[in-house]
N, C-alpha and C. Protein backbone atom coordinates (compact mmCIF):
# COMPACT_ATOMS: atom_id res chain seq x y z
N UNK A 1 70.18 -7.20 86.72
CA UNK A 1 69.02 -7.41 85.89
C UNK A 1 69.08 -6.52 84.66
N UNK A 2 69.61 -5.61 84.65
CA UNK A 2 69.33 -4.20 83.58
C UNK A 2 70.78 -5.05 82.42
N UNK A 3 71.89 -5.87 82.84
CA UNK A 3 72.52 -5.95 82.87
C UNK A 3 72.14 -7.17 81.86
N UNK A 4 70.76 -8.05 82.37
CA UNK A 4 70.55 -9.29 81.20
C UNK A 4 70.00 -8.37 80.02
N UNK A 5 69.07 -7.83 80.77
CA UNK A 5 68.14 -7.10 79.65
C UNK A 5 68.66 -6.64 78.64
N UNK A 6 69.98 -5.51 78.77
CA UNK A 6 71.15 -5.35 77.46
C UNK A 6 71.82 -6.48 77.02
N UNK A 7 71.88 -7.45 77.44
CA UNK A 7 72.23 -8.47 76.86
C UNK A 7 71.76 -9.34 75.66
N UNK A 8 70.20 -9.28 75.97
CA UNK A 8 69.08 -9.93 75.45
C UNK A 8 68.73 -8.90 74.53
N UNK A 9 68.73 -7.50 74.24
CA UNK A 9 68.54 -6.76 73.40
C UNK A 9 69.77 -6.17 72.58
N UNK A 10 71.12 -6.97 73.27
CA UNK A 10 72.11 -6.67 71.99
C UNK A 10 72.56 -4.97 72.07
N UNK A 11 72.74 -4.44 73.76
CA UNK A 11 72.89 -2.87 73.81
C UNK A 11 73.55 -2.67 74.75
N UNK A 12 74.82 -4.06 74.57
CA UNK A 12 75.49 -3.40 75.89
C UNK A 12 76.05 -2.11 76.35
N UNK A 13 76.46 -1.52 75.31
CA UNK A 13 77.34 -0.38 75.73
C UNK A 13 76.62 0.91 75.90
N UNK A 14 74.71 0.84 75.94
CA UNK A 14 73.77 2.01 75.79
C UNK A 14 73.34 2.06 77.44
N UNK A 15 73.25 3.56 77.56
CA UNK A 15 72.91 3.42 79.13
C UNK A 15 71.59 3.32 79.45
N UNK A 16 70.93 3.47 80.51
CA UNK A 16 69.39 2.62 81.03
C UNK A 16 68.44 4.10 80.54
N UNK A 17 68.90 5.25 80.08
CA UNK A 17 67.68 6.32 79.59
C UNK A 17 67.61 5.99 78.20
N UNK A 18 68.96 5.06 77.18
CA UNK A 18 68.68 5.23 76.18
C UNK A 18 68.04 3.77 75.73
N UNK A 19 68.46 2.90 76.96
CA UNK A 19 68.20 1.40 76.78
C UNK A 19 65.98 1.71 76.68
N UNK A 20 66.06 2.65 77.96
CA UNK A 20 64.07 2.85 77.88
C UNK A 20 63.62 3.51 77.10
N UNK A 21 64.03 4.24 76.36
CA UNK A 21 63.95 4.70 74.87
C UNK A 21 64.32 3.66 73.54
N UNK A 22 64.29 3.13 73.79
CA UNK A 22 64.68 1.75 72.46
C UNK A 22 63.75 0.76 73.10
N UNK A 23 63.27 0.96 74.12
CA UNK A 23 62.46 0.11 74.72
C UNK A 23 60.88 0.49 74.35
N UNK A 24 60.38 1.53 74.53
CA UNK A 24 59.30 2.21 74.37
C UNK A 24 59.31 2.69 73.12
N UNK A 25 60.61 2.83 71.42
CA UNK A 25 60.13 2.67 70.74
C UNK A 25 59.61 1.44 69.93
N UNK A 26 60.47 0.66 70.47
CA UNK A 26 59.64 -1.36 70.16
C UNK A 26 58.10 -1.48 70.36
N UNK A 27 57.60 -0.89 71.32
CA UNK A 27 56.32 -0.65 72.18
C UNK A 27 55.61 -0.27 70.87
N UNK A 28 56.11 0.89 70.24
CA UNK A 28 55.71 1.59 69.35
C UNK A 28 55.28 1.07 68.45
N UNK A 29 56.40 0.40 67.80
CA UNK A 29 56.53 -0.19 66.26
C UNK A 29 55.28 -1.22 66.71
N UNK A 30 55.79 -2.42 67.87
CA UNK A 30 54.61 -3.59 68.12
C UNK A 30 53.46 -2.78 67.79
N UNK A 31 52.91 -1.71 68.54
CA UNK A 31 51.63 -1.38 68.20
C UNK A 31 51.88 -0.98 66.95
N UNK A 32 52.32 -0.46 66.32
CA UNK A 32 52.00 -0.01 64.91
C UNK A 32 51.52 -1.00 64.05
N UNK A 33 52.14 -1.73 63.68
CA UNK A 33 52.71 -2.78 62.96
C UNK A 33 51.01 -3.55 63.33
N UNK A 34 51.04 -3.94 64.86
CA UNK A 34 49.83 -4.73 64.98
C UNK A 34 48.13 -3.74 64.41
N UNK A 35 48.40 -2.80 64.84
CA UNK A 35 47.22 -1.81 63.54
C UNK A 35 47.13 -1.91 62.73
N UNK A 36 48.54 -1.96 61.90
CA UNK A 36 48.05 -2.31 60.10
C UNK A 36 48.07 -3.64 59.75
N UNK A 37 48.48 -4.57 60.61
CA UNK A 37 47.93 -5.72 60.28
C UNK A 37 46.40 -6.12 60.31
N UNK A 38 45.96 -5.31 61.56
CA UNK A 38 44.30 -5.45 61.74
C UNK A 38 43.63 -4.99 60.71
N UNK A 39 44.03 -3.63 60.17
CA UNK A 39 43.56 -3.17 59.15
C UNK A 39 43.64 -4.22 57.83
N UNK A 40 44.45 -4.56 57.39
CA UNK A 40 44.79 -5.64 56.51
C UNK A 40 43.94 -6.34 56.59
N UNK A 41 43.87 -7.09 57.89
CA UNK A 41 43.04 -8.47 58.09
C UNK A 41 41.71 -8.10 57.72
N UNK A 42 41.40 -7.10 58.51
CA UNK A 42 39.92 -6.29 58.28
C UNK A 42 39.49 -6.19 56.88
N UNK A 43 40.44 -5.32 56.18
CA UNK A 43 40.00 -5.15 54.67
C UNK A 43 39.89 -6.68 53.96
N UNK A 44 41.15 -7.43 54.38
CA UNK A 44 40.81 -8.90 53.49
C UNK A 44 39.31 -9.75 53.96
N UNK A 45 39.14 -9.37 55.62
CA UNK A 45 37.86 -10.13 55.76
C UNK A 45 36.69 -9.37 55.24
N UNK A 46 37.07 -8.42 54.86
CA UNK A 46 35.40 -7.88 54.65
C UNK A 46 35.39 -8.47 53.13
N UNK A 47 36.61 -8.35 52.33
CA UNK A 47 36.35 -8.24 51.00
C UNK A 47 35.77 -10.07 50.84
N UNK A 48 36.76 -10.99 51.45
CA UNK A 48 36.22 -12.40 51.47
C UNK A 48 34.32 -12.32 51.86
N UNK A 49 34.23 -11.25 52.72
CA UNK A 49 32.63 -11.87 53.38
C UNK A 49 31.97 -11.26 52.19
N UNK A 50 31.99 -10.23 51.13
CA UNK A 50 31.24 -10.35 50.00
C UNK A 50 31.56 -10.90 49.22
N UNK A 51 32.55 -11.44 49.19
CA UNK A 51 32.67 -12.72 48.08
C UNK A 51 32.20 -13.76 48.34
N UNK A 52 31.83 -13.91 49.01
CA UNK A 52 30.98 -15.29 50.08
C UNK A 52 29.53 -14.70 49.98
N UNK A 53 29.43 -13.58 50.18
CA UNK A 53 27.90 -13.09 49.66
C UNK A 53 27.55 -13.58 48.40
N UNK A 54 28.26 -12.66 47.88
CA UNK A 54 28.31 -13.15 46.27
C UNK A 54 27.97 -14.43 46.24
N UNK A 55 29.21 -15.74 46.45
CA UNK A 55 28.60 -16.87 45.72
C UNK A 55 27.42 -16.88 46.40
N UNK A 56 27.48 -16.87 47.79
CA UNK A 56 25.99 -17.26 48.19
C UNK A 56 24.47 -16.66 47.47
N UNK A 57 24.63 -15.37 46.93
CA UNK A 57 23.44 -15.23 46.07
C UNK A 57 23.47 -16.26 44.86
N UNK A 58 24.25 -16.71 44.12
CA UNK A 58 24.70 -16.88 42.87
C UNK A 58 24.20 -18.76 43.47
N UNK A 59 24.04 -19.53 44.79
CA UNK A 59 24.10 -20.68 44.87
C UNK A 59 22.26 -20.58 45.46
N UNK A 60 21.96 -19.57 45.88
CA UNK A 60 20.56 -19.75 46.10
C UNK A 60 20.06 -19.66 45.05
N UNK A 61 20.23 -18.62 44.29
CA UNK A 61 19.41 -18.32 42.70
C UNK A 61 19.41 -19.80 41.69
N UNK A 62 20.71 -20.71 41.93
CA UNK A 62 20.57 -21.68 41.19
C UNK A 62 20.05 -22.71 41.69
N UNK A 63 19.91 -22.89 42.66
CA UNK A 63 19.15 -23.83 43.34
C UNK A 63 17.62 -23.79 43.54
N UNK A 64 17.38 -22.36 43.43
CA UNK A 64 15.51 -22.00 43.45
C UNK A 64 14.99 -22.65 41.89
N UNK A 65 16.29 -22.46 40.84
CA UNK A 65 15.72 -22.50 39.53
C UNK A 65 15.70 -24.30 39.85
N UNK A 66 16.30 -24.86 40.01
CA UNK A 66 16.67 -26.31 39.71
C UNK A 66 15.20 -26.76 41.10
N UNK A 67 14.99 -26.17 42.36
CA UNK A 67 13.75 -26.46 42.80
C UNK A 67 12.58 -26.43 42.04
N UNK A 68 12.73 -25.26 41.93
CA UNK A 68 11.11 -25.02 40.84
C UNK A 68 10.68 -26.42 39.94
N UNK A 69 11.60 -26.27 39.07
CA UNK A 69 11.89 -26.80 37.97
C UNK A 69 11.39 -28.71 38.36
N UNK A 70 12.04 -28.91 39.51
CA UNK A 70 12.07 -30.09 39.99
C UNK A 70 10.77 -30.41 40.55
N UNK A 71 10.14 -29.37 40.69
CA UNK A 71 9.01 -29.45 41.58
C UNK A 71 7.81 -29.62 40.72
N UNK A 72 7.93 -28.29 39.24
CA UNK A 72 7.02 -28.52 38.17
C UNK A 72 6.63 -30.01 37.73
N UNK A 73 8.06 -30.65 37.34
CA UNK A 73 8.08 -31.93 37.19
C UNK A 73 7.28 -32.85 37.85
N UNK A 74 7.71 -32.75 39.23
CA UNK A 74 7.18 -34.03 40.12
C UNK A 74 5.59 -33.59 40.31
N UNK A 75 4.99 -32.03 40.14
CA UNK A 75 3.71 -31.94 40.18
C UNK A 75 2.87 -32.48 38.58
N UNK A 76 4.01 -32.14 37.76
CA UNK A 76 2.95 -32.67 36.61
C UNK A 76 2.91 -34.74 36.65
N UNK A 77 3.71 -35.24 37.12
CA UNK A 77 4.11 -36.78 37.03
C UNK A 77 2.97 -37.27 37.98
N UNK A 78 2.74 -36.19 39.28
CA UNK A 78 1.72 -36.78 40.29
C UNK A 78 -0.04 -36.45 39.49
N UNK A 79 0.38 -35.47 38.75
CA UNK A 79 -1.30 -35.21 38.30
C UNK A 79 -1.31 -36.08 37.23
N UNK A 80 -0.32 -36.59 36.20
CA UNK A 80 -0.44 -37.84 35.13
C UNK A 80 -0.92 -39.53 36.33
N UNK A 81 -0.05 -39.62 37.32
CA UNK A 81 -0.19 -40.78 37.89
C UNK A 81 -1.41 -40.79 38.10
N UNK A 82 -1.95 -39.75 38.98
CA UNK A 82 -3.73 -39.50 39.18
C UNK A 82 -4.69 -39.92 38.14
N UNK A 83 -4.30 -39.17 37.49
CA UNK A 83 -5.42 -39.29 35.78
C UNK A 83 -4.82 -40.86 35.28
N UNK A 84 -4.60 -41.66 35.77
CA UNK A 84 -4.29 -42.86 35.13
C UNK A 84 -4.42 -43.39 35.61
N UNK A 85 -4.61 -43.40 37.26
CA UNK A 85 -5.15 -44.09 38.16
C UNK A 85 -6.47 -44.65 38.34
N UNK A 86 -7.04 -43.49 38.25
CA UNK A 86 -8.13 -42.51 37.95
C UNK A 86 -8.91 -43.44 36.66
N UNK A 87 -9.07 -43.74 35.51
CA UNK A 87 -8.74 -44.14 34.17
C UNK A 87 -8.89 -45.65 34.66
N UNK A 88 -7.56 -46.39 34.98
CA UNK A 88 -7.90 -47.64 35.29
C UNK A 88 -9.17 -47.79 36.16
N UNK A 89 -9.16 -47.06 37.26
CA UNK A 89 -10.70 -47.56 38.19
C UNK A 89 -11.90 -47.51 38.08
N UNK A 90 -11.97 -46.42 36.60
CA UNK A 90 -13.62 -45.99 36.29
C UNK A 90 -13.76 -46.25 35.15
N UNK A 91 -12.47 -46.69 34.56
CA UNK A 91 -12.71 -46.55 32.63
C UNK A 91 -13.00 -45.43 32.41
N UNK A 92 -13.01 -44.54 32.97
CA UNK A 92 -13.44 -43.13 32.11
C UNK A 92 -12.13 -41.98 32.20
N UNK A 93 -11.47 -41.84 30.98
CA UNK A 93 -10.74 -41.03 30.41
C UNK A 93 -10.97 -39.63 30.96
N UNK A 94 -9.75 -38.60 32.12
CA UNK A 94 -10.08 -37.26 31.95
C UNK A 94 -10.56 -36.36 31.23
N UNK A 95 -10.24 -36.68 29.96
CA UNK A 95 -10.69 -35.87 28.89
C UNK A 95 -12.16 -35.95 28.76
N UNK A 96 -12.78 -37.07 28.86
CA UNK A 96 -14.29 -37.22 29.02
C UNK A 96 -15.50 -36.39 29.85
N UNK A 97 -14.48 -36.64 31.04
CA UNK A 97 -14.85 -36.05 32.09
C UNK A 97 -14.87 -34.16 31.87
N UNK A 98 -13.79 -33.70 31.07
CA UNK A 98 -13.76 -32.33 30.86
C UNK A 98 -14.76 -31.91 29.45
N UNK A 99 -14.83 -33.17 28.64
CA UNK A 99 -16.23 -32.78 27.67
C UNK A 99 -17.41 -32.85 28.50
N UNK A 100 -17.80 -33.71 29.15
CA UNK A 100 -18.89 -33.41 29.57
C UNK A 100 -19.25 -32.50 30.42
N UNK A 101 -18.32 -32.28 31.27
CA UNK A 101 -18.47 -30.82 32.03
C UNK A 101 -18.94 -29.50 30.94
N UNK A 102 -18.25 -29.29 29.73
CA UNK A 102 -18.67 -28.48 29.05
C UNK A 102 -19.85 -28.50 28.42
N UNK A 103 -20.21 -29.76 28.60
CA UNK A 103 -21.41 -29.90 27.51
C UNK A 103 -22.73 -29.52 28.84
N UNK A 104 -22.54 -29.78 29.96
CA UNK A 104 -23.10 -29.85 30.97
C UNK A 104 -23.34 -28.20 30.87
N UNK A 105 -21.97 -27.21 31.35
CA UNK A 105 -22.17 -26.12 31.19
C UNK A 105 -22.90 -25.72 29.87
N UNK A 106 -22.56 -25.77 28.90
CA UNK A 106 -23.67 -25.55 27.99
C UNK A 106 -25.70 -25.68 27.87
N UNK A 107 -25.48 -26.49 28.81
CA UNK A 107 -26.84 -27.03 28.56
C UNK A 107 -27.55 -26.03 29.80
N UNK A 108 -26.40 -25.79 31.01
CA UNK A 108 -27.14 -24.86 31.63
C UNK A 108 -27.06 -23.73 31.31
N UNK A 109 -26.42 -23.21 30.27
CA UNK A 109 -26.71 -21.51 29.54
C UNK A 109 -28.36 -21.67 29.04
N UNK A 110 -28.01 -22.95 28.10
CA UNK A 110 -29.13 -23.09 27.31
C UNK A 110 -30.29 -22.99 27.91
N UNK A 111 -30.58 -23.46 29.15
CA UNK A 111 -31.58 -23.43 30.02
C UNK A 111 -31.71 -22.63 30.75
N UNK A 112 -30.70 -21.51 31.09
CA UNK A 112 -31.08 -19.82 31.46
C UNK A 112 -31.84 -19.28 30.68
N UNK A 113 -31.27 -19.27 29.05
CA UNK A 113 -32.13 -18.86 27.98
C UNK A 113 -33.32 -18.79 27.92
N UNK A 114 -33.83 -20.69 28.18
CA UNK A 114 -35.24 -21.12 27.80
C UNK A 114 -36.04 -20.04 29.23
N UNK A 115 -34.81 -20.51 30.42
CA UNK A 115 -36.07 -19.59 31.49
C UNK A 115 -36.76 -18.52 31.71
N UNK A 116 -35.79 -17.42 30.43
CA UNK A 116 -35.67 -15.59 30.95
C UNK A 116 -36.74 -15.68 29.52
């Protein structure tokens, strides 16, 4: 058996203290080697997960603006549809409706006046 093993590691002519010493420094290197790869991996994943932060702030921020925005819209289109709705069923123009409110308020200053 010791006999494949130098075979398979290319040491025939090394004896079995120096064959487990070439053995246990492989051990070595594997672990080494597999540490700084982790490290590697580590540093590249962290740096990817704030770059992924990143866009991800950069894709919410543009998307809140383009909500808003979308939303202003569809609230002012629903308060025009209203007032026109509104308009056809009564004949009476919003704007009417907001003069006379004022004139209304006016008339009740006027009539605090007359009371005090």
């Amino acid at each position: 058996m010791t006999n494949d093993i130098k075979t398979i590691a290319g040491v025939e002519g090394v004896d079995n203290e120096q064959l487990a010493r070439n053995i246990w420094l492989a051990g070595l290197g594997v672990y080494s080697r597999s540490v700084e790869e982790a490290k590697d991996l580590e540093g590249k994943s962290s740096d990817l997960f704030e770059r992924l932060v990143e866009r991800g702030r950069e894709i919410e921020s543009n998307t809140k603006a383009k909500v808003e925005n979308n939303l202003d819209r569809a609230n002012e289109e629903v308060e025009a549809r209203v007032h026109n709705l509104f308009y056809r069923l009564s004949g009476i123009h919003p704007r009417q409706i907001d003069d006379l409110n004022a004139k209304v308020d006016k008339l009740a200053e006027a009539i605090e006046k007359l009371a005090k």
